[in-house]
Protein backbone atom coordinates (compact mmCIF):
# COMPACT_ATOMS: atom_id res chain seq x y z
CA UNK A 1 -17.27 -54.69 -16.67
CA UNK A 2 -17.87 -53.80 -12.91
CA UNK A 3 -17.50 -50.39 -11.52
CA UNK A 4 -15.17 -49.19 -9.38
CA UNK A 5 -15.73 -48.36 -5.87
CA UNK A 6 -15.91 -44.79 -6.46
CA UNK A 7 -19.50 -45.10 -7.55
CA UNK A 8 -21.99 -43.81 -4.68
CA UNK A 9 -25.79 -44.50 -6.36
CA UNK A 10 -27.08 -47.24 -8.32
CA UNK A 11 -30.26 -48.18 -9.64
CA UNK A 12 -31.58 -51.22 -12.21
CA UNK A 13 -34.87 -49.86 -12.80
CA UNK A 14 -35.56 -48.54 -15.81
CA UNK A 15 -38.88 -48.17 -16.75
CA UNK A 16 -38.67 -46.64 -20.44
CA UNK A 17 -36.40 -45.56 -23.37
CA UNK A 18 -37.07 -42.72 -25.95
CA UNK A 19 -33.97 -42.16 -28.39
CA UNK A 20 -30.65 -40.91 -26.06
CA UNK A 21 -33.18 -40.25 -22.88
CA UNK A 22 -33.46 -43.12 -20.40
CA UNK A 23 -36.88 -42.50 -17.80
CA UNK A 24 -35.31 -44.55 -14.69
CA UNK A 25 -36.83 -44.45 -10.97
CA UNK A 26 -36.14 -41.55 -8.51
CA UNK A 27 -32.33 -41.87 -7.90
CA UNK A 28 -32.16 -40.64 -4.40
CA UNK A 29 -29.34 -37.52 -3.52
CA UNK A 30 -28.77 -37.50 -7.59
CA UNK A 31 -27.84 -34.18 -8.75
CA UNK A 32 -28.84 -31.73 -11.81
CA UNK A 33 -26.57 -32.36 -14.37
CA UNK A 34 -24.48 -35.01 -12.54
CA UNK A 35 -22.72 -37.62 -14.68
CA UNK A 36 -23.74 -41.08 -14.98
CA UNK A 37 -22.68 -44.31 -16.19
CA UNK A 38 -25.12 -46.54 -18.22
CA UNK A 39 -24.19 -50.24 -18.61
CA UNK A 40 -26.01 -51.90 -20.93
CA UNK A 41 -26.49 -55.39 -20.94
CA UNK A 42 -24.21 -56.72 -23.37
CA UNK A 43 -21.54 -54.85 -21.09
CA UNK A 44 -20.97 -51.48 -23.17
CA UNK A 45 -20.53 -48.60 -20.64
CA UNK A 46 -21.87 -45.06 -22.19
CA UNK A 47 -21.68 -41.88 -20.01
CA UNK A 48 -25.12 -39.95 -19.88
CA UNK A 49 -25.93 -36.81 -17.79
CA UNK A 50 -28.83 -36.69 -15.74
CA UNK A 51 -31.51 -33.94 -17.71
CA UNK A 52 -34.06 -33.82 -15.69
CA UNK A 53 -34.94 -34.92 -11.56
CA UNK A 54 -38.12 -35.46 -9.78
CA UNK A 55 -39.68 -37.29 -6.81
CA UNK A 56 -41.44 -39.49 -9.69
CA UNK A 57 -38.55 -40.55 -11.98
CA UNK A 58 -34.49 -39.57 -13.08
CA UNK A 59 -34.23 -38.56 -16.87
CA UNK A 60 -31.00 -39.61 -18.15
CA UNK A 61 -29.29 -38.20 -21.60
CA UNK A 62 -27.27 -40.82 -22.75
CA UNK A 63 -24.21 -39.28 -24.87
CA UNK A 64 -24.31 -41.16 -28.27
CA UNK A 65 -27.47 -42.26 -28.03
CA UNK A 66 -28.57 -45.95 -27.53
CA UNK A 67 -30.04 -48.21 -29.82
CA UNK A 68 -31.86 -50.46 -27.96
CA UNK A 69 -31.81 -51.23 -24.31
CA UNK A 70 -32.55 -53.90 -22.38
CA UNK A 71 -34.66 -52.58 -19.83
CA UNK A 72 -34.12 -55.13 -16.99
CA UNK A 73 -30.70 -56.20 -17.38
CA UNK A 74 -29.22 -52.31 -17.89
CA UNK A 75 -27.85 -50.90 -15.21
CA UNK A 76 -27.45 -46.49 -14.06
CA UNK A 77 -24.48 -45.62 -11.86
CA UNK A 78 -23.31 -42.05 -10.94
CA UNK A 79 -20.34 -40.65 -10.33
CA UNK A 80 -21.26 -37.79 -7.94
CA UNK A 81 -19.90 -35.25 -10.52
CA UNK A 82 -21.05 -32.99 -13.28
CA UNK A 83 -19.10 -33.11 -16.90
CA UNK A 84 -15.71 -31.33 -16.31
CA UNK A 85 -12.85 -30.02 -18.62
CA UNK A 86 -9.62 -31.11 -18.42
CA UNK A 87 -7.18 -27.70 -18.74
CA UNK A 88 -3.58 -26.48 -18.94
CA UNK A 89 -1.82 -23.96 -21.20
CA UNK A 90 -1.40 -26.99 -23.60
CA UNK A 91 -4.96 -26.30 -24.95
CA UNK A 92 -3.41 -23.85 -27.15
CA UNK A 93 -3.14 -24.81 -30.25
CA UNK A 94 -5.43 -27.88 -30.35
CA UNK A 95 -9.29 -29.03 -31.35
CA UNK A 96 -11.71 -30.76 -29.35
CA UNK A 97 -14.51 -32.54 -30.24
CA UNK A 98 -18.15 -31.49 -28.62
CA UNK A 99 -17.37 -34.06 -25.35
CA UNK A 100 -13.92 -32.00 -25.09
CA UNK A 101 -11.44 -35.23 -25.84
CA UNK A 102 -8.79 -34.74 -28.69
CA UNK A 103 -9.68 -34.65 -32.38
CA UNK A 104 -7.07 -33.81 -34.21
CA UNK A 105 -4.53 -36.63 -33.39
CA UNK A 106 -2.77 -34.95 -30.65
CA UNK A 107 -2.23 -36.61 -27.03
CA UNK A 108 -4.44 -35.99 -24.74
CA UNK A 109 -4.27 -32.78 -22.56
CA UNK A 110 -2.22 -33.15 -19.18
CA UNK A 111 -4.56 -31.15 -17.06
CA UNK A 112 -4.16 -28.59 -14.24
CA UNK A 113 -7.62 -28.53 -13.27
CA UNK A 114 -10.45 -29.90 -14.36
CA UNK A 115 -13.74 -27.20 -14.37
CA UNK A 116 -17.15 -27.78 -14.67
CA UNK A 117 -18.22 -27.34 -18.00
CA UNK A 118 -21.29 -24.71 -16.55
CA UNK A 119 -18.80 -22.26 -14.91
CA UNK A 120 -19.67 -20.36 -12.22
CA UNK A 121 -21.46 -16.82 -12.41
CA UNK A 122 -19.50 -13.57 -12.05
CA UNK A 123 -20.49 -11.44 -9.34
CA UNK A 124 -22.36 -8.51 -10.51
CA UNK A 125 -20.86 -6.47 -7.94
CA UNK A 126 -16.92 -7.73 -8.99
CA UNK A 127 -17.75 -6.78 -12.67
CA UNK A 128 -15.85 -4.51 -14.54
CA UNK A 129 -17.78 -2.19 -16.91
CA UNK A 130 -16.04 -3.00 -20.74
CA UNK A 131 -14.36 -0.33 -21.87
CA UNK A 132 -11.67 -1.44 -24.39
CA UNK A 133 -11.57 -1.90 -28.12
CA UNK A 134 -10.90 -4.89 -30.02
CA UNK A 135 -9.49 -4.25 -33.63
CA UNK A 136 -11.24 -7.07 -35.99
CA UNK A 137 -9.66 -5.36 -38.61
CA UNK A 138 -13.29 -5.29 -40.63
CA UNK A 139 -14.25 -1.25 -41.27
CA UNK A 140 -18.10 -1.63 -41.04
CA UNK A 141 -17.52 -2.97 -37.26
CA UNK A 142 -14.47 -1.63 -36.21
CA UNK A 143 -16.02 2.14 -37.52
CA UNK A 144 -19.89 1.93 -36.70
CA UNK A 145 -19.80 -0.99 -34.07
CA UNK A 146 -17.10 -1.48 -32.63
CA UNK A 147 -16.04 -4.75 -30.55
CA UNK A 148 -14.76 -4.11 -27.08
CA UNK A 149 -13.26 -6.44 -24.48
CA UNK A 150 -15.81 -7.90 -21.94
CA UNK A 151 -18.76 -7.16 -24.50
CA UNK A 152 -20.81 -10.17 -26.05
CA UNK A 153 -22.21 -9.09 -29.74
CA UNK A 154 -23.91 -11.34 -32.04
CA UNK A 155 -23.90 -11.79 -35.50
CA UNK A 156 -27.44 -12.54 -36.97
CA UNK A 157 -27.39 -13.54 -40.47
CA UNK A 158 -29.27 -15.88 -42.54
CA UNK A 159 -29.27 -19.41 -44.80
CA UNK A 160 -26.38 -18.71 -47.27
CA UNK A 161 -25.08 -15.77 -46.12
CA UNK A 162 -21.07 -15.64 -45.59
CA UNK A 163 -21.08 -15.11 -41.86
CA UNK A 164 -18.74 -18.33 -41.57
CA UNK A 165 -15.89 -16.29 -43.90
CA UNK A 166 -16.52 -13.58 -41.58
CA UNK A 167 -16.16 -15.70 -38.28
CA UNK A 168 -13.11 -17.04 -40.26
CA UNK A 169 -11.85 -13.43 -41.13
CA UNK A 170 -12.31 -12.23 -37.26
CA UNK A 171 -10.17 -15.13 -36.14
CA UNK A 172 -7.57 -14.59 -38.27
CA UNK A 173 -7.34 -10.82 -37.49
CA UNK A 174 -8.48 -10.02 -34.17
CA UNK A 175 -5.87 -8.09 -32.24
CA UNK A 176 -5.74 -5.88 -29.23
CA UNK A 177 -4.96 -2.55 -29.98
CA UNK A 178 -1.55 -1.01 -29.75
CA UNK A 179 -0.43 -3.37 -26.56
CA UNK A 180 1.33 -6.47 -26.06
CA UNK A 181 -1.09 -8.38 -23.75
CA UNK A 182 -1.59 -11.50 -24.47
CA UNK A 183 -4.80 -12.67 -26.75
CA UNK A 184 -6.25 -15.86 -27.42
CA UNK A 185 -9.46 -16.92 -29.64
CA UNK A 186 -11.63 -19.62 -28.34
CA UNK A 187 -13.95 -21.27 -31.65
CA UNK A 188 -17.03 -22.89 -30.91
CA UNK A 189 -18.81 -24.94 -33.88
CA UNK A 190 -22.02 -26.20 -33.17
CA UNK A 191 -23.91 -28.79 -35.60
CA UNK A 192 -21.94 -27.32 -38.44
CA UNK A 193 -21.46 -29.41 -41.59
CA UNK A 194 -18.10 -31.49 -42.49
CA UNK A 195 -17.58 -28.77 -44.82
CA UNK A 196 -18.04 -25.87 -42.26
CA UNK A 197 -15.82 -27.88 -39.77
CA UNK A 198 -12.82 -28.13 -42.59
CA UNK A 199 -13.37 -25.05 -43.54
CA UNK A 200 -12.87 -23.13 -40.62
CA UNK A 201 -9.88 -25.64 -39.75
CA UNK A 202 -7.74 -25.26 -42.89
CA UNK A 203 -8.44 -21.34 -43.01
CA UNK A 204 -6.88 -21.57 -38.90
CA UNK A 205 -4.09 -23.74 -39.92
CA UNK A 206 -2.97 -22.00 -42.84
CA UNK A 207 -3.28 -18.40 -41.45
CA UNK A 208 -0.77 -19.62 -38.16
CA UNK A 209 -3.66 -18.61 -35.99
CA UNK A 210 -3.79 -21.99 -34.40
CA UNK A 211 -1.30 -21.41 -32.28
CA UNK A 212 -3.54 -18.93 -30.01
CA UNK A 213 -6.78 -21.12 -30.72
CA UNK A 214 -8.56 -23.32 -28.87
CA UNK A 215 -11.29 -25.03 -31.28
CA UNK A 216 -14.00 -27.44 -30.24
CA UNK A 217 -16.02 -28.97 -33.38
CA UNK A 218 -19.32 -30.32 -33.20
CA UNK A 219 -20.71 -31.67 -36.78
CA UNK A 220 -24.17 -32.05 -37.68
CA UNK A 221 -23.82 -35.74 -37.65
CA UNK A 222 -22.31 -35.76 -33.77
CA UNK A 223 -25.28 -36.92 -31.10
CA UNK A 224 -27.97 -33.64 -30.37
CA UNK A 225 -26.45 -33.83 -26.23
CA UNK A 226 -23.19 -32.69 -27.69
CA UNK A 227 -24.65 -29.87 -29.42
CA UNK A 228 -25.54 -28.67 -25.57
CA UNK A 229 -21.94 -29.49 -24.11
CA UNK A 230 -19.90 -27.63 -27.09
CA UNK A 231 -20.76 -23.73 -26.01
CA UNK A 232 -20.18 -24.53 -22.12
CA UNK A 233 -16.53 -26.21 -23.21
CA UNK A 234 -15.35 -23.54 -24.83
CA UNK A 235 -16.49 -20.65 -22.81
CA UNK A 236 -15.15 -22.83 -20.40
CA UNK A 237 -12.13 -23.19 -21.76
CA UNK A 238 -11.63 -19.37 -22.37
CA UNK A 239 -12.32 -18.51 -18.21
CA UNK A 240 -9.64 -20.70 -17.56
CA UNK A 241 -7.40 -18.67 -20.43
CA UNK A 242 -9.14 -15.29 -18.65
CA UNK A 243 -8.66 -15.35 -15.37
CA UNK A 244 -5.96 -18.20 -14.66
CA UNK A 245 -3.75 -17.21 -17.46
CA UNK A 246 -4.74 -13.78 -17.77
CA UNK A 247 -5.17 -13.63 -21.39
CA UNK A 248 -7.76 -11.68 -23.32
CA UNK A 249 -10.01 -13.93 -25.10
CA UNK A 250 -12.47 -13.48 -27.95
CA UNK A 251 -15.39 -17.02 -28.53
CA UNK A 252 -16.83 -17.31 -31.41
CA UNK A 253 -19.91 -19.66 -31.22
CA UNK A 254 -21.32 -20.18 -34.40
CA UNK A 255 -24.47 -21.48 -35.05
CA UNK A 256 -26.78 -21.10 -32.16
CA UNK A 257 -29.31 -21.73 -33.74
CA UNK A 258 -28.37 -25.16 -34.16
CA UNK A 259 -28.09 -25.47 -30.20
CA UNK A 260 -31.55 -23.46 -30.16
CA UNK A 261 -32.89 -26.45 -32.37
CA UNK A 262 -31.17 -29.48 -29.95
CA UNK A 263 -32.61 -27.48 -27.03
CA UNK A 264 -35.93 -27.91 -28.63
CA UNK A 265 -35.62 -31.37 -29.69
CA UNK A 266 -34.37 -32.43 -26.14
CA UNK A 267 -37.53 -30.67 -24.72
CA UNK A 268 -39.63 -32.28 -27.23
CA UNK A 269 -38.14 -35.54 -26.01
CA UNK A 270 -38.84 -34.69 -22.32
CA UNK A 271 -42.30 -33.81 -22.83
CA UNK A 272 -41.87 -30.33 -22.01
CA UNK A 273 -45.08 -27.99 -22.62
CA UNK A 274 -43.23 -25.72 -25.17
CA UNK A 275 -43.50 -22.20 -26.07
CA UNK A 276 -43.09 -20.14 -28.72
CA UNK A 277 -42.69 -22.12 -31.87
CA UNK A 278 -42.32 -25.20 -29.75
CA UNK A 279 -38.91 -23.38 -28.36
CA UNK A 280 -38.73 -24.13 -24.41
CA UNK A 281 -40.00 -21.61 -22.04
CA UNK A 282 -36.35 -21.28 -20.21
CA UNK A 283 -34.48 -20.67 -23.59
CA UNK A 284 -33.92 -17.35 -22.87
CA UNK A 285 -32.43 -18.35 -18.70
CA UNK A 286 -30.44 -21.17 -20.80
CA UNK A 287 -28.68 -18.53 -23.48
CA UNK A 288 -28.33 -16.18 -20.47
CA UNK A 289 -26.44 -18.74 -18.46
CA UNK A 290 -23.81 -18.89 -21.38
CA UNK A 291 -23.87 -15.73 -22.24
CA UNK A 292 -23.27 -13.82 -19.37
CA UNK A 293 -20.17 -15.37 -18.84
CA UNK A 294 -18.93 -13.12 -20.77
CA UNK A 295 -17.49 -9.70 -18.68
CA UNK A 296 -14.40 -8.45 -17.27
CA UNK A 297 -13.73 -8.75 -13.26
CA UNK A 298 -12.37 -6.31 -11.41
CA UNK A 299 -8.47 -7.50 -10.09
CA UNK A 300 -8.43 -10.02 -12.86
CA UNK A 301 -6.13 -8.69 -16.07
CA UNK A 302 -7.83 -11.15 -18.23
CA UNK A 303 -11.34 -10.87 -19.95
CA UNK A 304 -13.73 -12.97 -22.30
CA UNK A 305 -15.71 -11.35 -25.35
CA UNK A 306 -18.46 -13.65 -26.94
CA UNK A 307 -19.48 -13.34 -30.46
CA UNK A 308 -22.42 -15.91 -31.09
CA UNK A 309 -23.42 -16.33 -34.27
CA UNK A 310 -27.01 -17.72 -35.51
CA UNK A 311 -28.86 -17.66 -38.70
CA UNK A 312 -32.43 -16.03 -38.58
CA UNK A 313 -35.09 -19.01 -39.87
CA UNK A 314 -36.68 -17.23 -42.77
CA UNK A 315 -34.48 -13.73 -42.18
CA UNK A 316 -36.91 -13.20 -39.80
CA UNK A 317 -35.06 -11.20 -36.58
CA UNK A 318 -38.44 -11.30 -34.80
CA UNK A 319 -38.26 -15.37 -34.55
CA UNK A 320 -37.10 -16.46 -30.90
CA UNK A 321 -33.64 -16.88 -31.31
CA UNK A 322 -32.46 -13.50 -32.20
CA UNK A 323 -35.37 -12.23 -30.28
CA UNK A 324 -34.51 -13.68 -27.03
CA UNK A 325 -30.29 -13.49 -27.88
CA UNK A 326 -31.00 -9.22 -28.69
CA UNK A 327 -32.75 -9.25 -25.07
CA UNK A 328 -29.79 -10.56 -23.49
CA UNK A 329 -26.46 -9.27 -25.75
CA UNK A 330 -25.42 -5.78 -26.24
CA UNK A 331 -26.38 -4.67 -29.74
CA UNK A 332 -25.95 -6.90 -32.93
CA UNK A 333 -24.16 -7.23 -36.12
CA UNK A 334 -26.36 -8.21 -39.01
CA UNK A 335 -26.06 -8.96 -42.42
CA UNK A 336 -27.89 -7.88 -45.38
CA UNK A 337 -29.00 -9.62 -48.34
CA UNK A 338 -29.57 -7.00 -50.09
CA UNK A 339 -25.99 -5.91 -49.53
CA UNK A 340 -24.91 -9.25 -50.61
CA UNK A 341 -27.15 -9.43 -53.86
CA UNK A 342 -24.80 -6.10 -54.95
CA UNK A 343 -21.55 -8.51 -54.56
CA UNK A 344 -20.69 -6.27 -51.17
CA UNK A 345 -18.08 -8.18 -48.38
CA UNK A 346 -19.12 -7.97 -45.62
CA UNK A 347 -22.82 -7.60 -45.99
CA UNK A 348 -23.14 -5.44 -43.16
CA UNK A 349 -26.52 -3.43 -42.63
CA UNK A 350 -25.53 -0.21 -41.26
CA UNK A 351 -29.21 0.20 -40.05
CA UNK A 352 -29.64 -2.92 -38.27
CA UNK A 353 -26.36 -3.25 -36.81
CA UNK A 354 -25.58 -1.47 -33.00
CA UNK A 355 -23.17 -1.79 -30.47
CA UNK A 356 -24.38 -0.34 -27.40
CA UNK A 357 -21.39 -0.36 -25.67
CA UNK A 358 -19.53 0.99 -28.17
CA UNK A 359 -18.39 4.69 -26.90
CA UNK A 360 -17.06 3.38 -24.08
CA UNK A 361 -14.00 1.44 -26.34
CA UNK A 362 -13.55 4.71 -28.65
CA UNK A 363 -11.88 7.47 -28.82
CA UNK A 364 -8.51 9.67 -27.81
CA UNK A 365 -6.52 6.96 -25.78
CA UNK A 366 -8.50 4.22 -27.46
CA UNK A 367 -8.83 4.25 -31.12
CA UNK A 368 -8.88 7.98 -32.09
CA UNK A 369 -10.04 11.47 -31.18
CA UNK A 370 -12.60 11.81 -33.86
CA UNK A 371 -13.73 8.55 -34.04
CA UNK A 372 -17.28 8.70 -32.31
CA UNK A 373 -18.24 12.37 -34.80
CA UNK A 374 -16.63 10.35 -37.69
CA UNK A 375 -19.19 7.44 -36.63
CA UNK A 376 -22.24 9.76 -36.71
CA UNK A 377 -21.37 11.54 -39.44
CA UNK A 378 -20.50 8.67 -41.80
CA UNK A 379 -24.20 7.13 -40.60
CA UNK A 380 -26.18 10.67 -41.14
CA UNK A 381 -24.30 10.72 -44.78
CA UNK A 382 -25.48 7.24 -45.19
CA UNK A 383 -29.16 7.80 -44.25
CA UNK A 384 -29.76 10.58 -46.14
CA UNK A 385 -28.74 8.53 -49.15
CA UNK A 386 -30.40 5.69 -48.89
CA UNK A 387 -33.61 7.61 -48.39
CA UNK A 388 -32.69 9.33 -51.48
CA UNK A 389 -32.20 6.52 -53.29
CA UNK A 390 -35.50 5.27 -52.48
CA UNK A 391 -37.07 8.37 -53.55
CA UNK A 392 -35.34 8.46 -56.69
CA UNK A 393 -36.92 5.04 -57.62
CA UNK A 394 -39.86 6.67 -57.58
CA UNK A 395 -39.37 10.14 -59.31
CA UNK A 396 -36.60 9.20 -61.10
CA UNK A 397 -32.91 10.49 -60.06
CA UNK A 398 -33.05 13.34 -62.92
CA UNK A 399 -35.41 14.91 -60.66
CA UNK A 400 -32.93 15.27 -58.26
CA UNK A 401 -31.32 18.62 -57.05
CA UNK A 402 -27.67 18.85 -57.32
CA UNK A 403 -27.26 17.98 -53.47
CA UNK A 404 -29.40 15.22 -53.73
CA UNK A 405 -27.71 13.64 -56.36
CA UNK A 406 -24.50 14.42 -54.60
CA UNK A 407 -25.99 12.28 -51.18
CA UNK A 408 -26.95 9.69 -53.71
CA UNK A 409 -23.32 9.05 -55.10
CA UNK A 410 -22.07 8.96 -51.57
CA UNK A 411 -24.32 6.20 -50.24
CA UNK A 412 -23.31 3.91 -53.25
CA UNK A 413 -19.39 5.22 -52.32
CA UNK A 414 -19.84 4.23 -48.82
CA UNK A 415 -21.12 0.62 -49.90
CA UNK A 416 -18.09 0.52 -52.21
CA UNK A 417 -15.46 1.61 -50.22
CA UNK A 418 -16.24 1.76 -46.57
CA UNK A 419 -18.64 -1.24 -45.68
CA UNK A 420 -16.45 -3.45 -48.60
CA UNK A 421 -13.57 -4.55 -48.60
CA UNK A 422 -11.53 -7.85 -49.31
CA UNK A 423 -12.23 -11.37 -47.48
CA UNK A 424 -8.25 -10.59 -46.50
CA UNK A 425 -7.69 -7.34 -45.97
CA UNK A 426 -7.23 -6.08 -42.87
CA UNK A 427 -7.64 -2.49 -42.31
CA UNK A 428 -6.52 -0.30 -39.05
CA UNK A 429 -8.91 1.48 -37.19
CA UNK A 430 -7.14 4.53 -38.79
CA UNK A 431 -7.62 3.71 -42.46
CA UNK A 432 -11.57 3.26 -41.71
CA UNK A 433 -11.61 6.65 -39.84
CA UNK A 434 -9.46 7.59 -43.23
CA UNK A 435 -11.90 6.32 -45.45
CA UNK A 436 -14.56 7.94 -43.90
CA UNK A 437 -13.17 11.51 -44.21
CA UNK A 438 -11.78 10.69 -47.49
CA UNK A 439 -15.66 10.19 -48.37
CA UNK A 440 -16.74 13.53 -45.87
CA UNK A 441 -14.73 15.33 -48.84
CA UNK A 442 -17.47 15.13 -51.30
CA UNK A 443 -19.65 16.38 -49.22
CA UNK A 444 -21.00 19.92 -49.08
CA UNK A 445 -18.64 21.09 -45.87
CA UNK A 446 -21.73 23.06 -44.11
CA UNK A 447 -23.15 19.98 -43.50
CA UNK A 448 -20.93 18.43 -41.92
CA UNK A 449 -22.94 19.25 -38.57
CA UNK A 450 -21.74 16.05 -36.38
CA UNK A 451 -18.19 17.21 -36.57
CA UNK A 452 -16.42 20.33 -34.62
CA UNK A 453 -14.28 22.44 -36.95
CA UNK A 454 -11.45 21.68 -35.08
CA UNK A 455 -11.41 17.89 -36.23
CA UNK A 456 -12.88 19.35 -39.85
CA UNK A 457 -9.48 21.32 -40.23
CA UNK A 458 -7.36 18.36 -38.78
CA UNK A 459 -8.74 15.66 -40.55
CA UNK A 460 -10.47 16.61 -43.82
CA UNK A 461 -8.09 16.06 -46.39
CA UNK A 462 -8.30 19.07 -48.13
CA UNK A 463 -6.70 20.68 -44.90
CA UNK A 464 -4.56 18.21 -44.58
CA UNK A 465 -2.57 18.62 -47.84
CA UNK A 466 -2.53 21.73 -47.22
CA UNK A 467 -0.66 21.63 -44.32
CA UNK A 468 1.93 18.75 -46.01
């Protein structure tokens, strides 16, 4: 096969081959990241992406890997370009694979544009501060950590927990409050198993949320490079839904950690002097580079809200990952084992979990006037219980005064009927705020300290069948 004549640099010399990575001679005016094509000698053309340049020598990732390469005969050309994304409106509705072609028998895309798979950074002065709620229709984040447009919150969970059926549960149920904009829901699967991948493609199908999804599906069998590529694609396919189409878009990325592991392995490869737990020293700049395209810009009607997912190694939200993704994220959602041991959907731990930008997407205009004392109170109520409730293992809960044992009873109430609830129910932001008062009730009213009388007498029920 020869090369067309759109091919600028060429080089034979290849010194050495280790798995997908090709060590070649300094490729003079070669970029970072730039695409290349590798012919090997029986005439098989694979694309690869230049990993790493020096003065010395040109790293080359070849997508797919190689098996064996004839070191003499092989031939590197590049194509002056770095991996781009074909996109239109037709992406709607359709799933990729990790390199961004077709995989669910569909033609391929007639594009628009094509965009570098990178993106380019927002300007920090052109940012727009988020400031609008999402509705995932899930009480334990919608009440105490709420999701709002522009924001990028994680969901750290661990081996065996059912953050997938949770992911699966926000797609099918995320919804901008109380306006008609238009929304869209960009899925990312990294490394995920053939079960994951049907999973989450069945539960889109059947639920008619396809229509407003753009899914890109990396398995665990797909080539380690890909496992890089799939994040950028889709966030790069939701800026071109935000601020070309002017849709509001929520990604879902789940699992980082299994790009956090091919980040690693690729660094491995390259020789890298790694850091903690063998983890590369620019992890952190690398999630930050994805991550922060997440924001709202001022003049653009559009926005894009990230929710990564990633299981903690050993539940342990010290390790790197979640370490270095808490650093850079605003607030967390994480999931208790505990929590799921009791049979409770969705494990959420009340304690762990934050949103930090969560009072500026509540309230009157937003969700509802007493939604931020309703927040408080429900997680003072909680507190006081569970620290109850580990005194009681202790003394026993017959030693308990009377308001004790009436704190205890409402942390095991707010478990069952606040933080649960069914795999397909979908709850308004008013029904949590309901629940919530519904369980203020049993409490002594006194102590409701978080909460002006005003909203006590509008929203308790007591006063409120009163007034019916």
């Amino acid at each position: 096969m020869d090369f067309p004549a759109l091919y600028v640099k060429e080089t034979r010399a290849i010194s050495r081959a280790k798995g997908s990575l090709l060590i070649a001679e300094s490729i003079p005016g070669i970029k970072f990241n730039e695409i290349v094509d590798v012919q090997l000698s029986n005439g098989e053309v694979k694309s690869g992406q230049a990993i790493d340049i020096s003065e010395e020598a040109t790293v080359i990732q070849v997508f797919g890997g190689v098996s064996e390469v004839d070191l003499i005969r092989s031939k590197i050309r590049c194509k002056g370009e770095t991996l781009k994304l074909p996109v239109s409106i037709d992406i709607l509705g359709r799933i990729f694979n990790g390199m961004g072609e077709p995989m669910d028998g569909g033609p391929a895309v007639i594009p628009e544009d094509y965009l570098d798979i990178n993106g380019e950074p927002i300007n920090p002065a052109a940012r727009q501060p988020p400031a609008e709620f999402i509705e995932t229709g899930i009480s334990a984040i919608d009440g105490l950590n709420a999701l709002v447009r522009g924001q990028k919150l994680p969901i750290f969970s661990g081996s065996g927990l059912p953050h997938n059926r949770i992911a699966a549960q926000i797609i099918r149920q995320a919804t901008v409050k109380g306006k008609t904009e238009k929304f869209a829901l960009v899925f990312g699967a990294i490394g995920v198993s053939y079960d994951d991948a049907s999973f989450f493609m069945r539960d889109i199908e059947r639920t008619g949320a396809l229509e407003r999804t753009v899914a890109f599906i990396n398995t665990a069998s797909d080539p380690v490079i890909e496992r890089i590529s799939t994040p950028r694609l889709a966030l790069t396919a939701a800026e071109y839904l935000a601020w070309k189409r002017n849709m509001h878009v929520l990604v879902i990325l789940t699992d980082m950690t299994n790009y956090c592991e091919a980040l690693r392995e690729l660094s491995s490869m390259r020789e890298e002097i790694p850091s903690r737990r063998g983890y590369p020293g620019y992890m952190y700049t690398d999630l930050a580079t994805m991550y922060e395209r997440a924001g709202r810009i001022f003049g653009k009607e559009g926005s894009v809200t990230i929710m990564p997912i990633l299981t903690m190694p050993d539940d342990d939200i010290t390790h790197p990952i979640p370490d270095l993704t808490g650093y850079i994220t605003e607030g967390q959602i994480v999931l208790s084992r505990t929590l799921e041991r009791k049979g409770i959907y969705p494990p959420i731990d009340v304690f762990l979990s934050l949103s930090r930008m969560m009072k500026e997407g509540i309230g009157p205009g937003k969700t509802r006037e007493d939604h931020n004392n309703a927040f408080m109170q429900s997680y003072a109520a909680y507190a006081e219980g569970c620290y109850l409730r580990e005194i009681s293992t202790i003394i026993g809960a017959e030693a308990l005064g009377e308001r004790d044992k009436i704190y205890l009873t409402n942390a095991d109430e707010f478990e069952r009927k606040f933080i649960s609830q069914g795999e397909f129910e979908k709850r308004k932001v008013e029904d949590t705020l309901d629940i919530a008062w519904g369980l203020f009730s049993a409490l002594p009213e006194e102590d409701l300290k978080l909460i002006s009388e005003e909203l006590i007498k509008r929203y308790l029920p007591k006063y409120r069948m009163f007034k019916t």
